[in-house]
N, C-alpha and C. Protein backbone atom coordinates (compact mmCIF):
# COMPACT_ATOMS: atom_id res chain seq x y z
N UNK A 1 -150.46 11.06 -183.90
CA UNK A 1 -149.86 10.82 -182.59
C UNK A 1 -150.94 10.27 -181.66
N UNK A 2 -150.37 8.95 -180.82
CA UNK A 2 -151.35 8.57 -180.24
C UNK A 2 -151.66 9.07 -178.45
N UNK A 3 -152.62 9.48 -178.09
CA UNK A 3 -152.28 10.04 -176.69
C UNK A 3 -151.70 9.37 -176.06
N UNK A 4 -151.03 8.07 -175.73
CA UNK A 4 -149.53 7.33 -175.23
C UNK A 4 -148.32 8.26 -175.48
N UNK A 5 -148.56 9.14 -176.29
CA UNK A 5 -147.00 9.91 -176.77
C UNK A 5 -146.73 10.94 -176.33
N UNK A 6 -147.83 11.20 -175.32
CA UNK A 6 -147.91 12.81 -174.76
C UNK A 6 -147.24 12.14 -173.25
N UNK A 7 -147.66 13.53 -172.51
CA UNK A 7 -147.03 13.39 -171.21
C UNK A 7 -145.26 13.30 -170.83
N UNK A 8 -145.43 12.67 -169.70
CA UNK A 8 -143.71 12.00 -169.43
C UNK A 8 -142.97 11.60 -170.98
N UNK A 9 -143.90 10.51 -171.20
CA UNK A 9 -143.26 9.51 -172.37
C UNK A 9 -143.62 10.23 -173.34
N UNK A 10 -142.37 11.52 -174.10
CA UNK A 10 -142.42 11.97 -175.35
C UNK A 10 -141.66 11.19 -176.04
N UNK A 11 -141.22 10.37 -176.33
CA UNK A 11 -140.31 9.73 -177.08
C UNK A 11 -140.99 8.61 -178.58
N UNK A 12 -139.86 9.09 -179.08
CA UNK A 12 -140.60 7.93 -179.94
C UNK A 12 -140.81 6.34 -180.15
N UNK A 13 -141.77 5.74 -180.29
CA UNK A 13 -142.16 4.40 -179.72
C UNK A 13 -142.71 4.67 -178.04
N UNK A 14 -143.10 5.48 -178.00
CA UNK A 14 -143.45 5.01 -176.42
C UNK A 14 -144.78 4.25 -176.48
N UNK A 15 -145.63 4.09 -177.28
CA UNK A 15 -146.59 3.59 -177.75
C UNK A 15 -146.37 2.42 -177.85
N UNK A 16 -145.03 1.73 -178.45
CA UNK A 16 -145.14 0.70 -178.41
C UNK A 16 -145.36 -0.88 -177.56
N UNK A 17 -146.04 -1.83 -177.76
CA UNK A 17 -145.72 -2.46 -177.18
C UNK A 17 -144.49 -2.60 -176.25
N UNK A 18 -143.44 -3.01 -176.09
CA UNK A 18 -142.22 -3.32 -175.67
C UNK A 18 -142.55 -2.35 -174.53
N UNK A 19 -142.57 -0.92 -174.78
CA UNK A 19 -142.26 -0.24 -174.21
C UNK A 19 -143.14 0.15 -172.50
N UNK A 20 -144.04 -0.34 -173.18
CA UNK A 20 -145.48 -0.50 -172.65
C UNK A 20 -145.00 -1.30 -171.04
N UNK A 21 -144.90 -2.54 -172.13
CA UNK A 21 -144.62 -4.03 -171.11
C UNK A 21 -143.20 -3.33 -169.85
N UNK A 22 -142.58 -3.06 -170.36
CA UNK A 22 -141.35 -2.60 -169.55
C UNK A 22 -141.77 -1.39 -168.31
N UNK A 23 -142.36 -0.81 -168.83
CA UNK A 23 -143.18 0.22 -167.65
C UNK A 23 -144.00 -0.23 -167.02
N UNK A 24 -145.02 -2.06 -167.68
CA UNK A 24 -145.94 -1.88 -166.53
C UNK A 24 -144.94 -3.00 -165.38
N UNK A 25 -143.88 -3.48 -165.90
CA UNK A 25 -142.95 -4.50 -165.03
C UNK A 25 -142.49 -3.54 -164.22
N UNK A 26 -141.97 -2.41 -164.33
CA UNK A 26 -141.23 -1.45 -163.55
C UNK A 26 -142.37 -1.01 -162.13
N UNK A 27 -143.53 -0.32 -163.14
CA UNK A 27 -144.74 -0.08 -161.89
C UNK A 27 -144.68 -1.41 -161.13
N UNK A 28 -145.08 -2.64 -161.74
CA UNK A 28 -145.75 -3.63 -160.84
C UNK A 28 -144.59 -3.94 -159.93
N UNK A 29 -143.42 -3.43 -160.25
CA UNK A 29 -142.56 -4.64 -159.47
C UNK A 29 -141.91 -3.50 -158.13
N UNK A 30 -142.38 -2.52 -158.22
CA UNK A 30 -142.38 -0.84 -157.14
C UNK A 30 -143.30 -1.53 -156.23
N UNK A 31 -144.65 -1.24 -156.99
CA UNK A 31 -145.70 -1.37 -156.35
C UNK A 31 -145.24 -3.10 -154.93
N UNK A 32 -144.99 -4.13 -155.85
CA UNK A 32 -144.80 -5.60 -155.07
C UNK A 32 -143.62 -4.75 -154.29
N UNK A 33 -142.28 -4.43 -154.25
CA UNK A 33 -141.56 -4.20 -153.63
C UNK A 33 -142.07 -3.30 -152.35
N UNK A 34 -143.01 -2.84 -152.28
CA UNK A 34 -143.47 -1.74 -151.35
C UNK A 34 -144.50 -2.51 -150.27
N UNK A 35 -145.06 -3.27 -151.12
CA UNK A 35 -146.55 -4.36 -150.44
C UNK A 35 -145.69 -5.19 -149.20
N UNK A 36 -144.55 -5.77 -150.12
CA UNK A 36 -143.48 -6.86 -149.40
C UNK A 36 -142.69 -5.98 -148.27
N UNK A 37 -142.49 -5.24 -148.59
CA UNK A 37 -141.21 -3.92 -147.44
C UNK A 37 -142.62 -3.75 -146.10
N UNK A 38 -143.81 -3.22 -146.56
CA UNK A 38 -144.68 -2.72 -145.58
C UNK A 38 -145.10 -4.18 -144.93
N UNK A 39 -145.16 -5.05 -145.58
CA UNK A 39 -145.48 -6.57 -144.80
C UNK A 39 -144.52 -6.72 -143.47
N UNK A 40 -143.42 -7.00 -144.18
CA UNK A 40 -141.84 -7.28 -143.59
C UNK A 40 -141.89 -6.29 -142.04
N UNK A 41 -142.87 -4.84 -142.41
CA UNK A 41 -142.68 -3.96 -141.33
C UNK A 41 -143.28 -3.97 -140.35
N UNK A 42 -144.66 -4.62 -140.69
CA UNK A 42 -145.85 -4.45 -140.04
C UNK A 42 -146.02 -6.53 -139.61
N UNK A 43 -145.79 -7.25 -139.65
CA UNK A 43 -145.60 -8.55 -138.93
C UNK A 43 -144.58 -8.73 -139.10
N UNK A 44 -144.29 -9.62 -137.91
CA UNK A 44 -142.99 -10.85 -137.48
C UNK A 44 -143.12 -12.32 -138.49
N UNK A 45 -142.78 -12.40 -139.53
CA UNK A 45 -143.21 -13.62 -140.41
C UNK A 45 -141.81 -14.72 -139.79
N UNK A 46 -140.66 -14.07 -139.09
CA UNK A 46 -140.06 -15.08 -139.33
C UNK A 46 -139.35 -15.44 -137.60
């Protein structure tokens, strides 16, 4: 078992690639959604 399999992600394949990619799209795209919301809040862009 690789330490990828512990934690949250007990499942099997969480190790995998695919699975990987899909969580870091999910983080990155939180993270951009939050950068863009606090922008939007904090200047007048339009």
């Amino acid at each position: 078992m690789s330490d990828l399999n512990r934690g949250i992600m007990k499942f099997k394949g969480a190790d995998s690639p695919i699975a990987i990619a899909i969580s870091a799209i999910v983080i990155g795209g939180g993270i951009g959604i939050l950068i863009w919301w606090a922008l939007q809040s904090a200047y007048a862009f339009s």
